[in-house]
Protein backbone atom coordinates (compact mmCIF):
# COMPACT_ATOMS: atom_id res chain seq x y z
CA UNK A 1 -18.85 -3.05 13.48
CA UNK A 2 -21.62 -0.65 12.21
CA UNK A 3 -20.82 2.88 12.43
CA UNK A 4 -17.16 2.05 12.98
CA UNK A 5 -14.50 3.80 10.90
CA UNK A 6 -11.87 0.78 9.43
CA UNK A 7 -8.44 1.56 7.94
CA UNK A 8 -7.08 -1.28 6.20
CA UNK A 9 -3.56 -1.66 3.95
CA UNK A 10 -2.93 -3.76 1.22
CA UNK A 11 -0.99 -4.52 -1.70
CA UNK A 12 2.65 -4.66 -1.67
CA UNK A 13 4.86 -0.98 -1.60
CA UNK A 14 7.49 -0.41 -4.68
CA UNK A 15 11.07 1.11 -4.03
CA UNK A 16 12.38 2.58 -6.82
CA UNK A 17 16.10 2.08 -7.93
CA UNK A 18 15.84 4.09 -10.49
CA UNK A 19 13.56 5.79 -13.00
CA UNK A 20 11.95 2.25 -14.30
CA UNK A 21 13.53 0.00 -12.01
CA UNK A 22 12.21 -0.86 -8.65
CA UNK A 23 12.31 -3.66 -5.88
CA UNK A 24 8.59 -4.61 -4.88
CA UNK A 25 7.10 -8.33 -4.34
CA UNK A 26 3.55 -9.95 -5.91
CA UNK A 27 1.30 -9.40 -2.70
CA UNK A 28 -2.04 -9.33 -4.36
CA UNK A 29 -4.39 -7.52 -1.73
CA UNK A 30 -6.66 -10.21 -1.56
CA UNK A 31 -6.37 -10.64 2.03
CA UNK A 32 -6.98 -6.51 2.69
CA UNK A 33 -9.83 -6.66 0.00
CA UNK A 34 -11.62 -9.52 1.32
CA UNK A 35 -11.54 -8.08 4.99
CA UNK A 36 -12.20 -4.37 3.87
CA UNK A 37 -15.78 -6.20 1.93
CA UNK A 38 -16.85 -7.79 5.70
CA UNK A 39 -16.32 -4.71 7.51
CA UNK A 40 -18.38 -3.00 4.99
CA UNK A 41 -21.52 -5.72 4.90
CA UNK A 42 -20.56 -5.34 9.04
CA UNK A 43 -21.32 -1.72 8.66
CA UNK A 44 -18.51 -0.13 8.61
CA UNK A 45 -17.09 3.05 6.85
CA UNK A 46 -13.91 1.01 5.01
CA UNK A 47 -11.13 3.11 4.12
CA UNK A 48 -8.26 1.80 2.09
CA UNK A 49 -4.69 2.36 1.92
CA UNK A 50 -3.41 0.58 -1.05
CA UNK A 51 -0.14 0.29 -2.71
CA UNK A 52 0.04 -2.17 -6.10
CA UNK A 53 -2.88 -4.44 -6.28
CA UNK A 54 -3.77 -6.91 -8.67
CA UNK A 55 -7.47 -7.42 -7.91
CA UNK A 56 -10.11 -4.69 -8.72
CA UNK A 57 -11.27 -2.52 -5.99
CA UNK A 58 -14.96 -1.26 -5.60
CA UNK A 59 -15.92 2.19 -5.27
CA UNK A 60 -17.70 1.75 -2.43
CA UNK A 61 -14.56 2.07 -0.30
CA UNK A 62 -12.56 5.33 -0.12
CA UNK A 63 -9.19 4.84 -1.38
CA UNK A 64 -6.12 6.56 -1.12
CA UNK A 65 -3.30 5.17 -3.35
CA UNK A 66 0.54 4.95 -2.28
CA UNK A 67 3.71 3.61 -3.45
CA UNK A 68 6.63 3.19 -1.39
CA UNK A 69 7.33 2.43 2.16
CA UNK A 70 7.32 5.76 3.58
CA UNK A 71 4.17 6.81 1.46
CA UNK A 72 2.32 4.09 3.50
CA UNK A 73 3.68 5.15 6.79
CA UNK A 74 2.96 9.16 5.98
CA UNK A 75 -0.42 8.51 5.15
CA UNK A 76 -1.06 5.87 7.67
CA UNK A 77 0.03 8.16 10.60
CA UNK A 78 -1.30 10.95 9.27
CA UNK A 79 -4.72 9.20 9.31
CA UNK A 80 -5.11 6.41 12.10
CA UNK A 81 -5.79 8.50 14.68
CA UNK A 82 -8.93 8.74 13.09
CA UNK A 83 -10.17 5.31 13.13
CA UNK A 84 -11.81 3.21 15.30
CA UNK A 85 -9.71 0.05 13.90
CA UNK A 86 -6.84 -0.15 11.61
CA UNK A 87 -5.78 -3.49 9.92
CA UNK A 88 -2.14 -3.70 7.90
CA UNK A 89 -2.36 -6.56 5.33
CA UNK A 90 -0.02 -4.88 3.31
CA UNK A 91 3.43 -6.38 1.98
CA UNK A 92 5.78 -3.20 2.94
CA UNK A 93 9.27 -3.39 1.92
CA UNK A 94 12.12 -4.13 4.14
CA UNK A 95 14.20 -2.16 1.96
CA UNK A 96 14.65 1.41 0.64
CA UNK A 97 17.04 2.50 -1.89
CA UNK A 98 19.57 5.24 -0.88
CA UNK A 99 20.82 7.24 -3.24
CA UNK A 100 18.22 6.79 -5.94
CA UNK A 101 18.59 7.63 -9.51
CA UNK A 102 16.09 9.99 -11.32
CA UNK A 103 16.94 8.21 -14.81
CA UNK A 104 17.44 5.02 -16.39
CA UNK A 105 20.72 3.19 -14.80
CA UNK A 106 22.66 2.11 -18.40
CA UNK A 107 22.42 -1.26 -18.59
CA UNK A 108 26.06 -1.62 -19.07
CA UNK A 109 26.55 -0.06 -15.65
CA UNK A 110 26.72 -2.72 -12.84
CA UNK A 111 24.44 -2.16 -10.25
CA UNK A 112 24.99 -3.82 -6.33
CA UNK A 113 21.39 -4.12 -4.00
């Protein structure tokens, strides 16, 4: 692995339903992290894409942060071309919300997924 360039995803994307609402799920990272820290004592340059993680992430790894589904996507085919490997361990969603609302949904409104 040394001198190789790594992409690796983790953590799990969020789709928003609304301004503080959002469908996402409780993927940790851990798997991403854990292979992003061998490539690196491998000798690799380790860059991360990472949407919500619960476990902290060292600065020795370039990072770019993401969101959603199609935030991941962008920025992964904007970048792998560049890499000698890329790994997904993230949790993307299945899902994306159509017709989105930019403020809170009233709770007295019903809402369908």
């Amino acid at each position: 692995m040394r001198g190789k360039k790594v992409l690796i995803s983790l953590g799990g994307t969020f789709e928003p339903l609304d301004s503080v609402r959002g469908i996402t799920n409780r993927s940790s990272g851990k798997m991403g992290l854990a292979l992003a820290k061998q490539a690196y004592i491998l000798g690799a340059d380790v860059t991360l894409i990472a949407a919500h993680v619960s476990v902290d992430i060292s600065p020795l790894f370039n990072v770019i942060h993401v969101e959603t589904s199609k935030e991941m996507a962008k920025v992964t085919f904007d970048l792998v071309k560049d890499f000698d490997i890329f790994i997904s361990t993230a949790a993307i969603s299945d899902f994306e919300v159509v017709g989105r609302k930019n403020k809170k949904i009233s709770s007295d409104s019903s809402l369908s997924i």
